[in-house]
Protein backbone atom coordinates (compact mmCIF):
# COMPACT_ATOMS: atom_id res chain seq x y z
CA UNK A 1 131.21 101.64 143.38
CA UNK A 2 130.58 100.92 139.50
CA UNK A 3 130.00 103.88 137.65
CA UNK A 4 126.58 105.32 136.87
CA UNK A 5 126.42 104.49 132.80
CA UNK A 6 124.91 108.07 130.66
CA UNK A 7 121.20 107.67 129.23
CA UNK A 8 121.27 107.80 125.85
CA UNK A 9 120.18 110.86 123.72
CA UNK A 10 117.72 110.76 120.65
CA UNK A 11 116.65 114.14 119.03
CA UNK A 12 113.53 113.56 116.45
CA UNK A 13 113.02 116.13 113.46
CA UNK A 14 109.53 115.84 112.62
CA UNK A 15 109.18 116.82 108.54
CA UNK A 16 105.71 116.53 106.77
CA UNK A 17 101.77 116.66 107.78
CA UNK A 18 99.53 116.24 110.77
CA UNK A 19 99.76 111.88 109.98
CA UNK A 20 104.16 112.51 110.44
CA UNK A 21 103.27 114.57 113.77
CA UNK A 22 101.04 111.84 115.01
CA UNK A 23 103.90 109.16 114.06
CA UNK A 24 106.65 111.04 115.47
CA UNK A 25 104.88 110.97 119.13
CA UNK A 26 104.64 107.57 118.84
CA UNK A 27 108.12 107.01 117.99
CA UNK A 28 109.31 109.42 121.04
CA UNK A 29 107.17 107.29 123.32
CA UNK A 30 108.74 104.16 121.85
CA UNK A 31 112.37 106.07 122.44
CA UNK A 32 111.74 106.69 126.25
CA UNK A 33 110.42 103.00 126.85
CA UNK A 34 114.11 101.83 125.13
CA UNK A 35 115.73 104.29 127.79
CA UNK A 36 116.58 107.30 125.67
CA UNK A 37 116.41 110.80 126.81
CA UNK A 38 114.25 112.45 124.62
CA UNK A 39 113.85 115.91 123.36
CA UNK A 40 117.60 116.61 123.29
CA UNK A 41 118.86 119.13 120.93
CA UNK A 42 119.45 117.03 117.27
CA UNK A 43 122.70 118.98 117.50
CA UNK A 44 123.77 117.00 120.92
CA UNK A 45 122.16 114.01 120.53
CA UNK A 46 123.79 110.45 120.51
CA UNK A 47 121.08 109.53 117.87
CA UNK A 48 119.26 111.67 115.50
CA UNK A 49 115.40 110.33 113.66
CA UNK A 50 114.62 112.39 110.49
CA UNK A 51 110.48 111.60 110.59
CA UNK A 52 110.30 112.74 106.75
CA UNK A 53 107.50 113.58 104.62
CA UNK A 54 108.05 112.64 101.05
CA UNK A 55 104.40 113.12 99.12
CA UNK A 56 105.86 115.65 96.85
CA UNK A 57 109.20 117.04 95.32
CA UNK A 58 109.47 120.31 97.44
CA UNK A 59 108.94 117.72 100.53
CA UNK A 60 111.58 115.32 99.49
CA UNK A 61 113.99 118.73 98.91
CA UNK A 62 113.26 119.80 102.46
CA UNK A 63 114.28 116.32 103.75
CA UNK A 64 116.97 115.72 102.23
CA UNK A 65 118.29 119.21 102.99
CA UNK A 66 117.24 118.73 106.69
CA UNK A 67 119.25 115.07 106.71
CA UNK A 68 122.35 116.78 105.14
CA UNK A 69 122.18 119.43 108.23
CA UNK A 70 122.24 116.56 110.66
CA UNK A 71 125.04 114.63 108.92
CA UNK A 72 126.87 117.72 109.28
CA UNK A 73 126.41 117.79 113.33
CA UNK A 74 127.48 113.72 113.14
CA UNK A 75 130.88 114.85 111.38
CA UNK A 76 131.04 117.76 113.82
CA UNK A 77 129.80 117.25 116.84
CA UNK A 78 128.69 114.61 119.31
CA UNK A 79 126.08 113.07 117.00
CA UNK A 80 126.90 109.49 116.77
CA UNK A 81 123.92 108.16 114.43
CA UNK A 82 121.70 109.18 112.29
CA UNK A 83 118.16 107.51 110.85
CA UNK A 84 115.58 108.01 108.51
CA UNK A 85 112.24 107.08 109.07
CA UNK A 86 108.83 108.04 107.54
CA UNK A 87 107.44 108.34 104.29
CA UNK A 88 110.07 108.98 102.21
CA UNK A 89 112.01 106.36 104.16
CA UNK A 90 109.20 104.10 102.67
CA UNK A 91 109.50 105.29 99.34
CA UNK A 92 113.04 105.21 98.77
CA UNK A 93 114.39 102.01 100.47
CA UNK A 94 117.79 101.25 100.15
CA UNK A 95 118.29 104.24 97.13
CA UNK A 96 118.22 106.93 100.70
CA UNK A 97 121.89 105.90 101.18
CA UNK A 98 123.14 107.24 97.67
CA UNK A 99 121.10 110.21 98.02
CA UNK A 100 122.75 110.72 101.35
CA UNK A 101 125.96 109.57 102.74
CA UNK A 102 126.28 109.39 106.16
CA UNK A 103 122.94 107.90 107.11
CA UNK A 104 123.00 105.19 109.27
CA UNK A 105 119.36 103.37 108.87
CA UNK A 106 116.31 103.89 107.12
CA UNK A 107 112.99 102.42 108.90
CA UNK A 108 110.16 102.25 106.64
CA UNK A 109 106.49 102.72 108.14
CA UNK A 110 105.98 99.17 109.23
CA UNK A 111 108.41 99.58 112.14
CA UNK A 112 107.49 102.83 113.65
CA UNK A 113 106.71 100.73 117.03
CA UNK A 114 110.26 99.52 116.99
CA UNK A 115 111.97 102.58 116.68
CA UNK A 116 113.34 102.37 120.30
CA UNK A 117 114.84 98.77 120.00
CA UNK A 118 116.34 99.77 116.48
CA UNK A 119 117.82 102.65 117.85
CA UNK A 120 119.50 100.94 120.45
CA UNK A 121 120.68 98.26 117.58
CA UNK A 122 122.06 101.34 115.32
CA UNK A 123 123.86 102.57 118.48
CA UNK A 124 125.65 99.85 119.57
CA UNK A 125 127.01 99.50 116.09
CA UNK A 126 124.48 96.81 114.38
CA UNK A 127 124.69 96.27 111.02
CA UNK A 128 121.86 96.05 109.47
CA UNK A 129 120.91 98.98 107.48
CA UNK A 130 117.33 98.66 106.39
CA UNK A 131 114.48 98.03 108.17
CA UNK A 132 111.62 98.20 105.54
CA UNK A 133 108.31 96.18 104.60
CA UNK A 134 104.98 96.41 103.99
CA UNK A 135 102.99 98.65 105.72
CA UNK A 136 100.59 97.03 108.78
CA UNK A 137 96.97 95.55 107.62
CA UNK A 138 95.95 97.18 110.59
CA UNK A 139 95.93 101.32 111.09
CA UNK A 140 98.28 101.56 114.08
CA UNK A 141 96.89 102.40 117.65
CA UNK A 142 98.42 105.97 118.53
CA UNK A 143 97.90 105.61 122.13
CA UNK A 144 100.52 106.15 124.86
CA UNK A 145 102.05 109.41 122.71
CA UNK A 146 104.03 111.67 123.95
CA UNK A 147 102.60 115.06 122.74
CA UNK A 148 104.22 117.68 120.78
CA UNK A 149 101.68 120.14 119.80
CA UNK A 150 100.30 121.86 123.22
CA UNK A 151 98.67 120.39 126.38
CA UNK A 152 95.25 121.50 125.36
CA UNK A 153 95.17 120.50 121.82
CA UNK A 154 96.19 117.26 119.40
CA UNK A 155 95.30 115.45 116.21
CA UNK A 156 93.50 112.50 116.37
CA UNK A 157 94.01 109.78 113.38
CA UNK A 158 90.79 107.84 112.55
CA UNK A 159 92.65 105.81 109.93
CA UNK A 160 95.13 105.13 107.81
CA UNK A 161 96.62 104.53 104.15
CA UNK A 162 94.33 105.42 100.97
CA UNK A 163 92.57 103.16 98.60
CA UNK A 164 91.59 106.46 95.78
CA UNK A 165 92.96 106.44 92.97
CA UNK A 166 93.54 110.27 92.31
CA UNK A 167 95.99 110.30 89.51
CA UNK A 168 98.45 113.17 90.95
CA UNK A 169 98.86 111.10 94.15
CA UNK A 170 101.78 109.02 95.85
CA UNK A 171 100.53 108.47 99.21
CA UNK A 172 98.79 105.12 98.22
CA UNK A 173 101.77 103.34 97.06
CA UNK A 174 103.52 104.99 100.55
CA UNK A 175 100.82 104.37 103.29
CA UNK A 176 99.51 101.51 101.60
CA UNK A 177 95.49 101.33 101.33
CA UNK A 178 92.48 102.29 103.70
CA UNK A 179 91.96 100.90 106.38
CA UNK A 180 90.11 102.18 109.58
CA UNK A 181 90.55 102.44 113.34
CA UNK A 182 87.75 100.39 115.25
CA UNK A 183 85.37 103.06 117.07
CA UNK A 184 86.43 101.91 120.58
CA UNK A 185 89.75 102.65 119.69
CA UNK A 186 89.30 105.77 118.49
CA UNK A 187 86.85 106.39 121.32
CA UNK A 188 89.60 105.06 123.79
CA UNK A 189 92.45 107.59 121.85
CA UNK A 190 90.33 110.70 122.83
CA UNK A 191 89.71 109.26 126.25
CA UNK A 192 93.17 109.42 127.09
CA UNK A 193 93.76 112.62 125.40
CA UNK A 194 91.02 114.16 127.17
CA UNK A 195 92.61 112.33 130.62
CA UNK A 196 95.88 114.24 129.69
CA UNK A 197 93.85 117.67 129.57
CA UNK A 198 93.29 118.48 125.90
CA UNK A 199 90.70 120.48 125.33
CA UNK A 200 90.64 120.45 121.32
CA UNK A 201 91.42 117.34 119.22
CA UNK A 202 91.33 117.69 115.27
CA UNK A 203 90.70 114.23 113.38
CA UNK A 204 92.90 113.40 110.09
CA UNK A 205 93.26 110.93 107.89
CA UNK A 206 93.94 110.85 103.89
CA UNK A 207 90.18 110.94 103.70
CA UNK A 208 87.72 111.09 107.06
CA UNK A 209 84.61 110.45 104.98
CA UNK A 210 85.55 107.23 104.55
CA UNK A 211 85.81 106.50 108.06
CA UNK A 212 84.50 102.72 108.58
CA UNK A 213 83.79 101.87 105.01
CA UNK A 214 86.33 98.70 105.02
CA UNK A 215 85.18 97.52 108.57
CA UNK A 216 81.05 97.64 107.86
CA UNK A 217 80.69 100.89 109.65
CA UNK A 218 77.77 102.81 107.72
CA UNK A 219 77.78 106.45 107.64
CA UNK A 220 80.92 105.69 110.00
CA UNK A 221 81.88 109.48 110.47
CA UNK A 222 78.62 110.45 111.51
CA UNK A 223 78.62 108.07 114.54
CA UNK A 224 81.98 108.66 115.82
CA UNK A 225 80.86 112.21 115.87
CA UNK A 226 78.22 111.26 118.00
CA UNK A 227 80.79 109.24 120.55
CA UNK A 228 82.53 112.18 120.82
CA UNK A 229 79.38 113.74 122.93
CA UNK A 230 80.04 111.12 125.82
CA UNK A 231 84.00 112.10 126.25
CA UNK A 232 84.41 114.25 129.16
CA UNK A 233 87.00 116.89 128.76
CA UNK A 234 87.04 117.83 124.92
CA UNK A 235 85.37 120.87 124.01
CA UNK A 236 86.15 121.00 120.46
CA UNK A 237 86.24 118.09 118.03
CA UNK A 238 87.20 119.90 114.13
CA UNK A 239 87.23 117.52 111.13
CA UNK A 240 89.98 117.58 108.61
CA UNK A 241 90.59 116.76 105.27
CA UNK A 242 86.93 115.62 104.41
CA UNK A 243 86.20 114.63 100.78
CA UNK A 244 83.66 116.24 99.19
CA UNK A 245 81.56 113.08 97.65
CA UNK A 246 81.80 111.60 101.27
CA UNK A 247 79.66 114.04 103.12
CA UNK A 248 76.51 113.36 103.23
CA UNK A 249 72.93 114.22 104.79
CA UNK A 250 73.80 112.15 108.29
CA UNK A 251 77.46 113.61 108.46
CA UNK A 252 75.66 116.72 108.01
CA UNK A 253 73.47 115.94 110.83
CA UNK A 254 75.63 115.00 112.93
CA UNK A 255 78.03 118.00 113.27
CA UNK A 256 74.46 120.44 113.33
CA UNK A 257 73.30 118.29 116.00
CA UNK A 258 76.78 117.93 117.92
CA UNK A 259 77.79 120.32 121.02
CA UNK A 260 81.31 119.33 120.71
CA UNK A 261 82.13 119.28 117.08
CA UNK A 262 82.70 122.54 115.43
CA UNK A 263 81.36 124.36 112.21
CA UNK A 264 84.45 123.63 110.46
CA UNK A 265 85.01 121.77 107.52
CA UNK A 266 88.31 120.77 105.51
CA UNK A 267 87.10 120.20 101.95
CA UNK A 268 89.84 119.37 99.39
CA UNK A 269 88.28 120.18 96.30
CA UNK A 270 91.66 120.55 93.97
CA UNK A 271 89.87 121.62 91.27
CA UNK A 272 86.30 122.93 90.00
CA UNK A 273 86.84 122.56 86.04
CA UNK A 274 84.99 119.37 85.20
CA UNK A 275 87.55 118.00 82.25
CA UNK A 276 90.28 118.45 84.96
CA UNK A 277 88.60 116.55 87.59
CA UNK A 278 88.07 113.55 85.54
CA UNK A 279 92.07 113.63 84.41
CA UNK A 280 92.85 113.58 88.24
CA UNK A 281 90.07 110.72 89.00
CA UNK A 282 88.36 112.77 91.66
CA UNK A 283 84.58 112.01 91.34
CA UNK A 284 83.25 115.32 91.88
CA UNK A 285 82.12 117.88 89.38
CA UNK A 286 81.72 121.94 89.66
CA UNK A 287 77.95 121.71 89.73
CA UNK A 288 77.97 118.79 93.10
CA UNK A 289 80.50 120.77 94.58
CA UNK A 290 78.03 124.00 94.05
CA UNK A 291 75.15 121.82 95.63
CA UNK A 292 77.37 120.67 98.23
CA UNK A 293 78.74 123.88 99.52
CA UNK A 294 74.88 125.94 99.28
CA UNK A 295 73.63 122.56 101.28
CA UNK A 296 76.13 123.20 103.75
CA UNK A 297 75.36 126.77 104.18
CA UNK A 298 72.00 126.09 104.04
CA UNK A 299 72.41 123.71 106.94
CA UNK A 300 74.62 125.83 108.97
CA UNK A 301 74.88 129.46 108.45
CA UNK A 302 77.57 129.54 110.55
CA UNK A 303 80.12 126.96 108.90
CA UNK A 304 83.51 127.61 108.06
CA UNK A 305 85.15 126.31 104.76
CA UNK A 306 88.52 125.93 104.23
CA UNK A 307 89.77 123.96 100.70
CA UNK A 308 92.91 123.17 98.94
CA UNK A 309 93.56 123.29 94.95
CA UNK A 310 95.76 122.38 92.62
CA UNK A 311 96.73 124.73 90.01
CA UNK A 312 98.92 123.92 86.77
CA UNK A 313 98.11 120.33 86.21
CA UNK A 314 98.74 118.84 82.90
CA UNK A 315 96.79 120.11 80.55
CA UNK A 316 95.45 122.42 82.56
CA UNK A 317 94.63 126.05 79.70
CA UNK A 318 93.87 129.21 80.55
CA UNK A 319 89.66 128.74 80.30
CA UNK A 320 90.21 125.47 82.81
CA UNK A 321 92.19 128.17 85.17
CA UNK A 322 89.33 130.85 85.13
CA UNK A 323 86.60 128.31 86.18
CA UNK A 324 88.74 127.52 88.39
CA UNK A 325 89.52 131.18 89.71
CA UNK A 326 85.57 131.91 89.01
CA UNK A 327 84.70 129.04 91.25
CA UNK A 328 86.79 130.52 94.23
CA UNK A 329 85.77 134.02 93.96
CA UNK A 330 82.01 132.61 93.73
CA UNK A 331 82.60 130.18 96.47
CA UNK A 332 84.20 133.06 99.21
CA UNK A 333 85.60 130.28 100.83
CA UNK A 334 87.07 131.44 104.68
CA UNK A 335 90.52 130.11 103.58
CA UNK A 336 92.44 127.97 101.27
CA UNK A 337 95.90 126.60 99.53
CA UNK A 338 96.68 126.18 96.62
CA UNK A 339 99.48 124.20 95.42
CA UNK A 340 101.31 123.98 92.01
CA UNK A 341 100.93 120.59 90.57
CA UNK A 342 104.12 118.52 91.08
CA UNK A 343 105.09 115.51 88.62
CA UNK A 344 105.30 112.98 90.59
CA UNK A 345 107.24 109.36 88.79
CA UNK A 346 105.05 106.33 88.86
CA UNK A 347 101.75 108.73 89.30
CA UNK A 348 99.64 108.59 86.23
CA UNK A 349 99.28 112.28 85.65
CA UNK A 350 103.24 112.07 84.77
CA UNK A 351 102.77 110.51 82.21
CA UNK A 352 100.03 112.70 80.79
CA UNK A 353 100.95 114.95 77.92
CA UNK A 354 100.11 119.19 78.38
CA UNK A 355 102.79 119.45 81.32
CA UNK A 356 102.61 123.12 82.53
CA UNK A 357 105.62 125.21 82.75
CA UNK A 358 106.76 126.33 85.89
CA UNK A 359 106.65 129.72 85.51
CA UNK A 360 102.88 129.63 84.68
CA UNK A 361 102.37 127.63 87.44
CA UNK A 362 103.73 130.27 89.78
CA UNK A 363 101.74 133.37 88.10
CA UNK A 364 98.56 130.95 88.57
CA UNK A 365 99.37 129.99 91.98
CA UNK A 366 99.91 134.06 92.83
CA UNK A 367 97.14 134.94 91.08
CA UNK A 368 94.74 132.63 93.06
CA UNK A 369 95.83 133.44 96.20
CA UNK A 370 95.34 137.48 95.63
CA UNK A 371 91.99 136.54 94.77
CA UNK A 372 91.46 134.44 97.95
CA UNK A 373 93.17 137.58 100.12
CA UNK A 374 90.87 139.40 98.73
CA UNK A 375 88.62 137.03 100.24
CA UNK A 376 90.09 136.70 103.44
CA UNK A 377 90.40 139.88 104.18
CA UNK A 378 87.02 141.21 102.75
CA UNK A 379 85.51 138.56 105.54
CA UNK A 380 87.91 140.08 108.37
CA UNK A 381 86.74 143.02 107.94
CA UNK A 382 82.72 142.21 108.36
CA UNK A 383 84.03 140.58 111.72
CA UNK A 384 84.23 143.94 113.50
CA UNK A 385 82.63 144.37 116.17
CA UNK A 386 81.54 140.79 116.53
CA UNK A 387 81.47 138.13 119.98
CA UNK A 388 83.70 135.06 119.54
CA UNK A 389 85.05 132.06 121.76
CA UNK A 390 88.34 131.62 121.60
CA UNK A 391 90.97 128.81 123.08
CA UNK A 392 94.15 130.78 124.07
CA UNK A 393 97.50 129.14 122.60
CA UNK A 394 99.99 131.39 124.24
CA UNK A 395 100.73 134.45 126.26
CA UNK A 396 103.55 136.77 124.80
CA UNK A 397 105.56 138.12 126.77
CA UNK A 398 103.92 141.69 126.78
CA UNK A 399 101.03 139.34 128.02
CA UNK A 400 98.92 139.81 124.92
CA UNK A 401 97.29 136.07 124.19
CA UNK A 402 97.17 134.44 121.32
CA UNK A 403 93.92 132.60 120.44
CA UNK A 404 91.74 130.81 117.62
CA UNK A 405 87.69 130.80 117.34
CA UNK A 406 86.48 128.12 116.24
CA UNK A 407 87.13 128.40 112.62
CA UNK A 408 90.67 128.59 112.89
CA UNK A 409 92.44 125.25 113.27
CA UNK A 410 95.37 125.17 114.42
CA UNK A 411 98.95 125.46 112.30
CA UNK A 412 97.45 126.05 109.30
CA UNK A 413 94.42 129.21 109.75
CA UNK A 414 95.16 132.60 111.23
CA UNK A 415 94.93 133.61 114.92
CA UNK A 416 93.45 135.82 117.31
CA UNK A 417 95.50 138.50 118.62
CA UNK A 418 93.60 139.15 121.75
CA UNK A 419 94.01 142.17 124.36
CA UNK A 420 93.19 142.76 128.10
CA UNK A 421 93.10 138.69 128.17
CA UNK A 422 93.99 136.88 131.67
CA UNK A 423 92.81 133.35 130.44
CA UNK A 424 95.70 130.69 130.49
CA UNK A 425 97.20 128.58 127.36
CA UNK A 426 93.76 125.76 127.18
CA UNK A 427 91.37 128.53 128.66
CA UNK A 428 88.73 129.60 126.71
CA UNK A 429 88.25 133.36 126.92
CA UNK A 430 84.92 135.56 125.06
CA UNK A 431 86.21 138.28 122.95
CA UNK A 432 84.92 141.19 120.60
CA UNK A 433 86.52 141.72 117.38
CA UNK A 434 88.68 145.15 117.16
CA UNK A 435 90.14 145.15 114.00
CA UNK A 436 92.55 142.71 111.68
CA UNK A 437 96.43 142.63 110.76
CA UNK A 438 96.74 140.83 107.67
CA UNK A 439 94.66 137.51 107.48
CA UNK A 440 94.65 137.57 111.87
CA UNK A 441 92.02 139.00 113.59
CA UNK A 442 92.42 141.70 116.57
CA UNK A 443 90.42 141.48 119.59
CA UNK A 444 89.83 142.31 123.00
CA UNK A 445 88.59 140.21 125.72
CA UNK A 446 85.20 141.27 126.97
């Protein structure tokens, strides 16, 4: 009787944002199809992906540190191949081999539905090295995934690439430009989500305002918002990473007139100093973005804001800083990041003269975010006593759950620390606000 042959063994490290996570299920679902076991330990695995993130330095430092850790199992242990894949993958090409020896292949973006067949090829000892190109015309379909986040909640990607022009940004030269998912296929994504038991799905993109614009679709957002209403299952629908000229009046709307999607907003503003704004080619201006966020309060009284900024870009002085410090503590937005401007070759804001010194980056960065705890926690505290939904995550072992309301996403937000809870991880269970450790709120089930 021949002899039963071993499955192969792929491990996937998935580096980077919500866009990597939703490409690295893909890729796993591609793996099993090819015959791998998946999920294995990258320390025990026959092959090892690196899914890497490479927008910014500190990214590109954390993959190439995670790569180096991997080669080090390959010389060690039973790893027999190693491959890079995702953005950086994209970026670099063929230079990935001198920055790391012992790399096998690099896949670029275009070949993320491959990734089983090419892993197979690496394997049994094919040459080729590269496996690069331009990215799809087409933003990929992201069905058939096999999830890594929770059963009861997932991201959902709307579309794909970037056509802005910000001047701080790589991503369009990496993901290549916009271009949207049709509605039925976005419609058909949450379908099968929803099949699979999710309860929550969160929709990304580099912007989600401009959901539709290259395919016809007007006010494009707003109606898949309104699809969303006819898919049994979901409960929550949250909406990420929103630019602030794209929301408008029927967006607006939508979401007040929606009983699945949630007061929640991602607003990247980056900045609120007018001068600034223009040097990083956003189209917004401090006054609009006052309009936009009293319209939005106006229009919802219950809406959570969350934002991201970017401190220490070139040129940036100490009055640009203050508006921009002024314009947080006027805003009290319910949370936010703040990032220190990286110089980023073949960007045009490299180029620009005024480049900030990295310790003043730093003290701005610290000095923002003790404003926004301030914030955070000033807003914590006028939650006592208060009745909120939340979708349980986990149960610790002492049985105490951990949960999110509604304006928490997930990953990124705090939590709910919840007491005398018997609802399961997908449950929903109504608690009353006790109290707050740190930015996470306390509570007790009711």
């Amino acid at each position: 009787m021949a002899k039963r042959q071993k499955m192969p063994t792929a491990g996937l490290i998935s580096l980077g944002c919500a866009k990597n996570t939703v490409d690295s299920e893909r890729m796993l679902a591609e793996l099993a199809q090819a015959g791998f076991a998946i999920g294995a330990d990258p320390a025990e695995a026959d092959v090892v992906i690196v899914n890497t993130c490479g927008f910014i330095e500190p990214a590109r430092q954390e993959a190439i540190e995670t790569i180096r850790e991997v080669v080090g199992y390959k010389r060690t242990g039973p790893v027999q191949r190693i491959i890079v894949a995702g953005c950086l993958a994209q970026r670099l090409g063929e230079r990935f081999f001198e920055q790391v020896e012992g790399i096998d292949a690099v896949v670029g973006l275009a070949h993320r539905d491959r990734i089983g067949r090419i892993a197979l090829d690496v394997l049994n000892g094919c040459c080729k090295r590269t496996y690069l190109g331009s990215c799809p015309e087409d933003c990929a379909d992201d069905t058939g995934r096999v999830l890594t986040t929770s059963g009861h909640w997932t991201y959902l990607r709307i579309s794909e690439g970037c056509s802005h022009k910000c001047s701080y940004c790589t991503i369009p030269f990496i993901r290549g430009p916009f271009r949207s998912k049709r509605p039925e296929q976005v419609l058909r994504e949450a379908r099968e989500l929803a099949g699979s038991g999710i309860v929550e799905v969160n929709l990304i993109a580099q912007d989600t305002t401009q959901y539709g614009s290259d395919i016809g679709l007007k006010d494009g957002l707003a109606s898949i918002v309104r699809g969303f209403e006819q898919v049994e299952g979901l409960a929550w629908v949250r909406l990420m990473y929103l630019w602030p000229v794209g929301i408008s009046s029927a967006l607006v709307d939508a979401i007040g007139g929606s009983a699945k999607c949630v007061h929640y907003l991602d607003i990247p503003i980056q900045h609120a100093d007018d001068t600034i704004l223009k040097a990083m080619r956003r189209p917004d201006n401090a006054s609009r973005l006052r309009a936009l966020i009293g319209r939005l309060r106006t229009a919802m009284p219950d809406i959570i804001l969350r934002t991201t900024v970017i401190v220490g870009f070139p040129g940036e002085t100490d009055a640009q800083f203050e508006r921009l410090l002024g314009f947080v503590r006027w805003a009290r937005f319910d949370a936010l990041g703040c990032f220190a401007y990286c110089r980023e070759q073949g960007t045009a804001a490299a180029a620009l003269p005024g480049q900030i010194p990295e310790h003043v980056k730093a003290e701005r960065v610290e000095r923002l975010m003790l404003a926004q705890q301030e914030i955070a926690f000033g807003r914590n505290a006028a939650r006592m006593g208060q009745r909120l939904m939340c979708l349980v995550d986990q149960v610790q072992q002492d049985g105490t759950r951990i949960g999110r309301h509604y304006g928490q996403a997930p990953e990124i937000d705090s939590i709910c620390i919840i007491e005398g809870c018997l609802a399961r991880p997908g449950e929903f269970a109504a608690v009353e606000v006790t109290g707050s450790r740190g930015y996470d709120l306390l509570a007790r089930a009711t």
